[in-house]
PDB file of N, CA and C in Angstrom:
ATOM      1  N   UNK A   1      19.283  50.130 -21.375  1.00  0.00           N
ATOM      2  CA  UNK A   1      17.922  49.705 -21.556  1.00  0.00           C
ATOM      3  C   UNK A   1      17.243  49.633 -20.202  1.00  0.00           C
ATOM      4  N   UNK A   2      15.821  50.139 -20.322  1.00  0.00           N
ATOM      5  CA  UNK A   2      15.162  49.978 -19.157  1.00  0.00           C
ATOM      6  C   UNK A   2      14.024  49.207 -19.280  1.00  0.00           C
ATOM      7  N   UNK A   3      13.374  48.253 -18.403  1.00  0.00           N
ATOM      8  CA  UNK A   3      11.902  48.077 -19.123  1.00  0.00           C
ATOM      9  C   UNK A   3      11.304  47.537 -17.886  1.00  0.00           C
ATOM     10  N   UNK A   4      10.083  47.871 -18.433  1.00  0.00           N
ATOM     11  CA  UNK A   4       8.800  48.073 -17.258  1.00  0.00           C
ATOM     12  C   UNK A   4       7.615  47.196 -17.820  1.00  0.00           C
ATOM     13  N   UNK A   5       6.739  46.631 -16.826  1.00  0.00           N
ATOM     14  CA  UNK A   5       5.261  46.344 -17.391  1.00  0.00           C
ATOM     15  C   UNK A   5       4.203  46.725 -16.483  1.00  0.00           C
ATOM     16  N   UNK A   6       3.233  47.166 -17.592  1.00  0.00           N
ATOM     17  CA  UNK A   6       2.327  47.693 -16.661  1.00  0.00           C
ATOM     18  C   UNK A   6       1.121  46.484 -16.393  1.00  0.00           C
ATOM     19  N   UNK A   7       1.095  46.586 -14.922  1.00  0.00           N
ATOM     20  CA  UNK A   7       0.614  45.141 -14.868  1.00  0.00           C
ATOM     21  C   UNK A   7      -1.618  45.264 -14.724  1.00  0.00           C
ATOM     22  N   UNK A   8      -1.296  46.517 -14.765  1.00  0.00           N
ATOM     23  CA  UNK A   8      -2.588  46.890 -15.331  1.00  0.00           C
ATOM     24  C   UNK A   8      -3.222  46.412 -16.793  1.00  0.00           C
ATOM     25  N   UNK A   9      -2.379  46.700 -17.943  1.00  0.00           N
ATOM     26  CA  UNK A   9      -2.798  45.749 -18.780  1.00  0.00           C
ATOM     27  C   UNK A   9      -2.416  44.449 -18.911  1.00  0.00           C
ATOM     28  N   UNK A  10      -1.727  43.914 -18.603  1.00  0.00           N
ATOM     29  CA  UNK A  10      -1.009  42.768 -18.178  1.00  0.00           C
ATOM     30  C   UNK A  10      -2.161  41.290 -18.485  1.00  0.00           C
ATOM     31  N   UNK A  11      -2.134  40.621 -19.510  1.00  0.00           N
ATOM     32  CA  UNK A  11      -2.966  39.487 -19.807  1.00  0.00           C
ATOM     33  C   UNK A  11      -2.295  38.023 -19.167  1.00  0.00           C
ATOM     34  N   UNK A  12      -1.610  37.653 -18.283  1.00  0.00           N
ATOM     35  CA  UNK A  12      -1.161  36.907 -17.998  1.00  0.00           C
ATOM     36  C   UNK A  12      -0.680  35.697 -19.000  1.00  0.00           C
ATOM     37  N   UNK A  13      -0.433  35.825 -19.932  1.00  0.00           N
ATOM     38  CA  UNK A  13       0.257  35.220 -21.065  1.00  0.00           C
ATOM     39  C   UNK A  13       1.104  34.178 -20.552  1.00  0.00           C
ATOM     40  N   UNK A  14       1.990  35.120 -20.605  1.00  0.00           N
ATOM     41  CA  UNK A  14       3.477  34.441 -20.048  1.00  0.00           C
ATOM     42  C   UNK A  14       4.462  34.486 -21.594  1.00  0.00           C
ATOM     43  N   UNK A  15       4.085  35.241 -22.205  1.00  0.00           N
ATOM     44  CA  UNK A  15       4.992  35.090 -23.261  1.00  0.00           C
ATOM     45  C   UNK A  15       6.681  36.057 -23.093  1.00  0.00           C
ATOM     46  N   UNK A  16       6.017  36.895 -22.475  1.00  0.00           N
ATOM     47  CA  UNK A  16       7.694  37.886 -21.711  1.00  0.00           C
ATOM     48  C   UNK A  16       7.977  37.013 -21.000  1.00  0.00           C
ATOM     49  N   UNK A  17       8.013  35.331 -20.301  1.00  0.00           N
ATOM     50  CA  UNK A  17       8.839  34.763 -19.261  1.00  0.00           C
ATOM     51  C   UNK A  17       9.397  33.961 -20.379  1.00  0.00           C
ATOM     52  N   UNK A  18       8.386  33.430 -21.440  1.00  0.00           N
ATOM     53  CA  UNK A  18       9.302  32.254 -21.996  1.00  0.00           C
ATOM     54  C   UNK A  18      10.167  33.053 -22.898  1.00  0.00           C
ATOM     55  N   UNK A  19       9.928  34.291 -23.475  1.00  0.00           N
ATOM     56  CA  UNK A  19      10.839  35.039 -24.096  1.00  0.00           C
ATOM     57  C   UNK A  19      12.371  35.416 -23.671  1.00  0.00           C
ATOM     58  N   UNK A  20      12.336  35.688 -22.345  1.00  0.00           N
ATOM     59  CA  UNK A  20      13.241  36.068 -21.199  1.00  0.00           C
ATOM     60  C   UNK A  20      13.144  35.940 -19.928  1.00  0.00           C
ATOM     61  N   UNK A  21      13.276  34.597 -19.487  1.00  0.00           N
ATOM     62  CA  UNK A  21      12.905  34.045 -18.530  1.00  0.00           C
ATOM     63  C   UNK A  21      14.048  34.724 -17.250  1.00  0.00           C
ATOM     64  N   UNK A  22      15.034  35.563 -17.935  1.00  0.00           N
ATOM     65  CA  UNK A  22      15.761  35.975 -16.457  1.00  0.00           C
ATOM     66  C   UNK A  22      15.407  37.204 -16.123  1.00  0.00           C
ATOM     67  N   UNK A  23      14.312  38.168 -16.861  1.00  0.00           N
ATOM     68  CA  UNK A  23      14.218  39.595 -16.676  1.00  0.00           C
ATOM     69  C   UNK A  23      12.895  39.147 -16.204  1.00  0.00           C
ATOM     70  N   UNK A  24      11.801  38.225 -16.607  1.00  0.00           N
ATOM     71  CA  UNK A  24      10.263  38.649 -16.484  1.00  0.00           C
ATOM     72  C   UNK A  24       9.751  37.277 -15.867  1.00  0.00           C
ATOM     73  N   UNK A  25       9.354  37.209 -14.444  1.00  0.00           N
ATOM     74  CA  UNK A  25       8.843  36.446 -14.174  1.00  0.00           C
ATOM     75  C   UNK A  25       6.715  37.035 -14.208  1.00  0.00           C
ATOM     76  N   UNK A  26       6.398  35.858 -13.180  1.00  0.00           N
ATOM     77  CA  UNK A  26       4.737  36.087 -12.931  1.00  0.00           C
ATOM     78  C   UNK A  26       4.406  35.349 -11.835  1.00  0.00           C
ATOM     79  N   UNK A  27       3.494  36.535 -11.372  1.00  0.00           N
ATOM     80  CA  UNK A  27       2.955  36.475  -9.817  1.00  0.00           C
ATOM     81  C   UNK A  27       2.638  35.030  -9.666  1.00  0.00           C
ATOM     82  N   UNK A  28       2.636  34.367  -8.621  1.00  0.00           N
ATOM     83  CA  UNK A  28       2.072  32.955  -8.488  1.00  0.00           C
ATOM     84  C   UNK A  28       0.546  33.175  -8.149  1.00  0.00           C
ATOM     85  N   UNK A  29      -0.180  34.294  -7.768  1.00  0.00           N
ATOM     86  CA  UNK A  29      -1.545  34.180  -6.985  1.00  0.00           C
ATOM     87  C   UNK A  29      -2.510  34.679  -8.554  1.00  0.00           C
ATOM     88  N   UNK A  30      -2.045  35.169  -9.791  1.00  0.00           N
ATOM     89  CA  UNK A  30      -2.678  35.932 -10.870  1.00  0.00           C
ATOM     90  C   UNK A  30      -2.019  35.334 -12.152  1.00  0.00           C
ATOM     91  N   UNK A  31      -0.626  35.454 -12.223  1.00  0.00           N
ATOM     92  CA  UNK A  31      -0.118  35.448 -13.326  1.00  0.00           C
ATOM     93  C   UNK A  31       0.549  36.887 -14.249  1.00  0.00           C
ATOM     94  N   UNK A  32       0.130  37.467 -12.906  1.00  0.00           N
ATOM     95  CA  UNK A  32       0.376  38.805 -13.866  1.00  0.00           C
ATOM     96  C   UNK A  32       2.035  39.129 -13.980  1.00  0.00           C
ATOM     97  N   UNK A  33       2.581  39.851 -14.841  1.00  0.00           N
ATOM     98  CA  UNK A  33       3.597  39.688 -14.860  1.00  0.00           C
ATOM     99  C   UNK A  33       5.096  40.351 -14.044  1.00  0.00           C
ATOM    100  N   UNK A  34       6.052  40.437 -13.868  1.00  0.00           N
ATOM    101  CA  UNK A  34       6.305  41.243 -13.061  1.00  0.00           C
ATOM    102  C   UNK A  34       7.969  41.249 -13.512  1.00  0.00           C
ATOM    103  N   UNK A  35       8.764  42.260 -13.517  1.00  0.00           N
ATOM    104  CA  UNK A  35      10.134  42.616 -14.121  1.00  0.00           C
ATOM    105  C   UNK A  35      11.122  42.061 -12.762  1.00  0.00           C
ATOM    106  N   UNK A  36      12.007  41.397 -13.010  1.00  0.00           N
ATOM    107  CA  UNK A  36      13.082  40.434 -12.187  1.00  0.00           C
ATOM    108  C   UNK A  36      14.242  41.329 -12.241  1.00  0.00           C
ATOM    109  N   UNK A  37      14.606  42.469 -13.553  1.00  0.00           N
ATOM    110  CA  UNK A  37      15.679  43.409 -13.232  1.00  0.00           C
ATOM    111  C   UNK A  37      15.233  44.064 -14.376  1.00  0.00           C
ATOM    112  N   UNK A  38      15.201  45.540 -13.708  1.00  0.00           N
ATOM    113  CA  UNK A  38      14.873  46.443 -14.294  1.00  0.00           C
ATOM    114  C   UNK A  38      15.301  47.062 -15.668  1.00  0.00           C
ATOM    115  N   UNK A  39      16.762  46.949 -15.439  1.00  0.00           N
ATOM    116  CA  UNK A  39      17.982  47.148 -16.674  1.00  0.00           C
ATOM    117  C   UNK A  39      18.761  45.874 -16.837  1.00  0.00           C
ATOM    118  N   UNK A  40      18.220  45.109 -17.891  1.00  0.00           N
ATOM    119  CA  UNK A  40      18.737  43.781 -17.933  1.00  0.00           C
ATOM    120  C   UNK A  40      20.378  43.684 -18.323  1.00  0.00           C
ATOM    121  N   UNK A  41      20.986  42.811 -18.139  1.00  0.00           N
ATOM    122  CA  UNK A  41      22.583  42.837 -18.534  1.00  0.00           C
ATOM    123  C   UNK A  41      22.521  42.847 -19.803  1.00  0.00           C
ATOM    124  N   UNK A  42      23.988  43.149 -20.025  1.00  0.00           N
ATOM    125  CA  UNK A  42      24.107  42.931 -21.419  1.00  0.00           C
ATOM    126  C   UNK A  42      23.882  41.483 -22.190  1.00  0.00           C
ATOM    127  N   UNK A  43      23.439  41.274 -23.136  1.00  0.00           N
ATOM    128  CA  UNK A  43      23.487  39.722 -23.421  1.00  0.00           C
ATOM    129  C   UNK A  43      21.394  39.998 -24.021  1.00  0.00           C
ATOM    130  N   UNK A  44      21.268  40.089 -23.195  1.00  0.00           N
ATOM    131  CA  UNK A  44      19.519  40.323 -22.582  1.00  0.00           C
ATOM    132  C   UNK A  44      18.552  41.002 -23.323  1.00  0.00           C
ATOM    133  N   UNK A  45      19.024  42.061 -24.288  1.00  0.00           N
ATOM    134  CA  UNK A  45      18.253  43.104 -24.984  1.00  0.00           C
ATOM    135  C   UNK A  45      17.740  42.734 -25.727  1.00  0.00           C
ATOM    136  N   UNK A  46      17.890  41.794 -26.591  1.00  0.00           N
ATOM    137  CA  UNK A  46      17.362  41.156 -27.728  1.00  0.00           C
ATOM    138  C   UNK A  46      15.882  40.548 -27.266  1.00  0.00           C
ATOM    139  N   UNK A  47      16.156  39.651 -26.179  1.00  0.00           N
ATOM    140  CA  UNK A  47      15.088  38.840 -25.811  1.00  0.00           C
ATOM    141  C   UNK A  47      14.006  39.776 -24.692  1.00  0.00           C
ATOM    142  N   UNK A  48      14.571  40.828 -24.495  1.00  0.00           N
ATOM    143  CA  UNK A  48      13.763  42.109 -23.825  1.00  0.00           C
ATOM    144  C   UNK A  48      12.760  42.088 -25.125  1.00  0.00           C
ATOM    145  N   UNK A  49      13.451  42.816 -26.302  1.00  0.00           N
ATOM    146  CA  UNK A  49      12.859  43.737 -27.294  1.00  0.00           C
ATOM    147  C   UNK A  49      11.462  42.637 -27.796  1.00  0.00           C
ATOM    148  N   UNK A  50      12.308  41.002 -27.789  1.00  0.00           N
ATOM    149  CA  UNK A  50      11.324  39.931 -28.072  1.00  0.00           C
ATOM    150  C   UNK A  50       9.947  39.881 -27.025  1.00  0.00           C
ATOM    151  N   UNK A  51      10.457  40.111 -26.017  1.00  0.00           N
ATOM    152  CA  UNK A  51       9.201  39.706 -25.174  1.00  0.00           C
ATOM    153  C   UNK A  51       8.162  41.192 -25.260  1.00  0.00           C
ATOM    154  N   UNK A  52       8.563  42.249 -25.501  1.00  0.00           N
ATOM    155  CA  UNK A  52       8.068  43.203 -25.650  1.00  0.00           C
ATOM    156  C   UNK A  52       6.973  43.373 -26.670  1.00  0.00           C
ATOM    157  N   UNK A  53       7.391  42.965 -27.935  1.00  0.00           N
ATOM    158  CA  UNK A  53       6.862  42.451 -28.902  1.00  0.00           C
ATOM    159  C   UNK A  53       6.052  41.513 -29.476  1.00  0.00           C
ATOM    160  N   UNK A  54       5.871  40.560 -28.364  1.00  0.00           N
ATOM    161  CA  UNK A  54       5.125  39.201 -28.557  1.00  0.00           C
ATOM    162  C   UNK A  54       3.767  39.487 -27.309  1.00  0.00           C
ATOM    163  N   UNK A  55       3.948  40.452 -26.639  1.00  0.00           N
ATOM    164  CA  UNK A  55       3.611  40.773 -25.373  1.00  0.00           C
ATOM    165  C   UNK A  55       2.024  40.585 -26.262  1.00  0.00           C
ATOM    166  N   UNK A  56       0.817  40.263 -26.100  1.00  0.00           N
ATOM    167  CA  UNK A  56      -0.409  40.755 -26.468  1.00  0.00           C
ATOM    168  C   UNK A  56      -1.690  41.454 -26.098  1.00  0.00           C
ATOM    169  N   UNK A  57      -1.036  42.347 -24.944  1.00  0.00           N
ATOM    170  CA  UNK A  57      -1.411  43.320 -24.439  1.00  0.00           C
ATOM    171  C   UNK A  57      -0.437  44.722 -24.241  1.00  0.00           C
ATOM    172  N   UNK A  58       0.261  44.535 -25.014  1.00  0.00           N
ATOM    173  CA  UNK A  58       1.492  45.755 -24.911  1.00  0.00           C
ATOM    174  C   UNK A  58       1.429  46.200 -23.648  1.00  0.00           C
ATOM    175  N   UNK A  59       2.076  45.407 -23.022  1.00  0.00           N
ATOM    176  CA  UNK A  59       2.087  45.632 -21.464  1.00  0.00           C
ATOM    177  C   UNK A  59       3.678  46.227 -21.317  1.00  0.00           C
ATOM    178  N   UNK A  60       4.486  45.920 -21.781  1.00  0.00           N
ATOM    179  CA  UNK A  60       5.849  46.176 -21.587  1.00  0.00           C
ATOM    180  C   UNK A  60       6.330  47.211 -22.438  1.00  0.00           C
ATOM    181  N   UNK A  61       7.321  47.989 -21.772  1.00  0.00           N
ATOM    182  CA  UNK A  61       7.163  49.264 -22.284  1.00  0.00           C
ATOM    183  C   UNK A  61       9.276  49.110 -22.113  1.00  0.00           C
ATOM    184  N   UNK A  62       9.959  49.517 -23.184  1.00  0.00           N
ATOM    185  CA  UNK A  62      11.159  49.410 -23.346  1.00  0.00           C
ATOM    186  C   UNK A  62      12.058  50.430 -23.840  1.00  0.00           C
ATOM    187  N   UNK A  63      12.706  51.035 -22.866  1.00  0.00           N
ATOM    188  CA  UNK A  63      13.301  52.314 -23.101  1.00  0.00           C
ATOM    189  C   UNK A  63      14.859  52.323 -22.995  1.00  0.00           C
ATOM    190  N   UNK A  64      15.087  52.319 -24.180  1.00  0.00           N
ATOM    191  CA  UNK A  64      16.835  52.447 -24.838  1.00  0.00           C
ATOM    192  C   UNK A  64      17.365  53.510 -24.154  1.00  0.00           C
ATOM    193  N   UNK A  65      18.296  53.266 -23.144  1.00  0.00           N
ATOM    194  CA  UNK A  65      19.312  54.145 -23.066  1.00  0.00           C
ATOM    195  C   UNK A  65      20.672  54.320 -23.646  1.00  0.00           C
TER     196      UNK A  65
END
């Protein structure tokens, strides 16, 4: 799994941190969001696919390898 956000659409939510608080943090000066590891460990995918999904700007983009 890979996953990215584009912080161009990026609504500062915060719903990808409380979703998966070890892959997706947010900028302290915006809020915008920003990926903590690119290919999360195993364990992690679920709450990837969650934050992806809850995202309300489809900012995060999640690619199964």
């Amino acid at each position: 799994m890979k996953v990215t956000v584009d912080q161009e659409k990026c609504v500062s939510s915060g719903q990808c941190v409380m979703s998966a608080p070890d892959v997706f943090d947010q900028r302290e000066e915006d809020g915008v969001a920003v990926v903590l590891t690119a290919q999360p460990p195993a364990g992690q995918e679920e709450d990837v696919r969650t934050a992806a999904a809850v995202c309300p700007a489809l900012a995060i983009t999640v690619v199964e390898e």
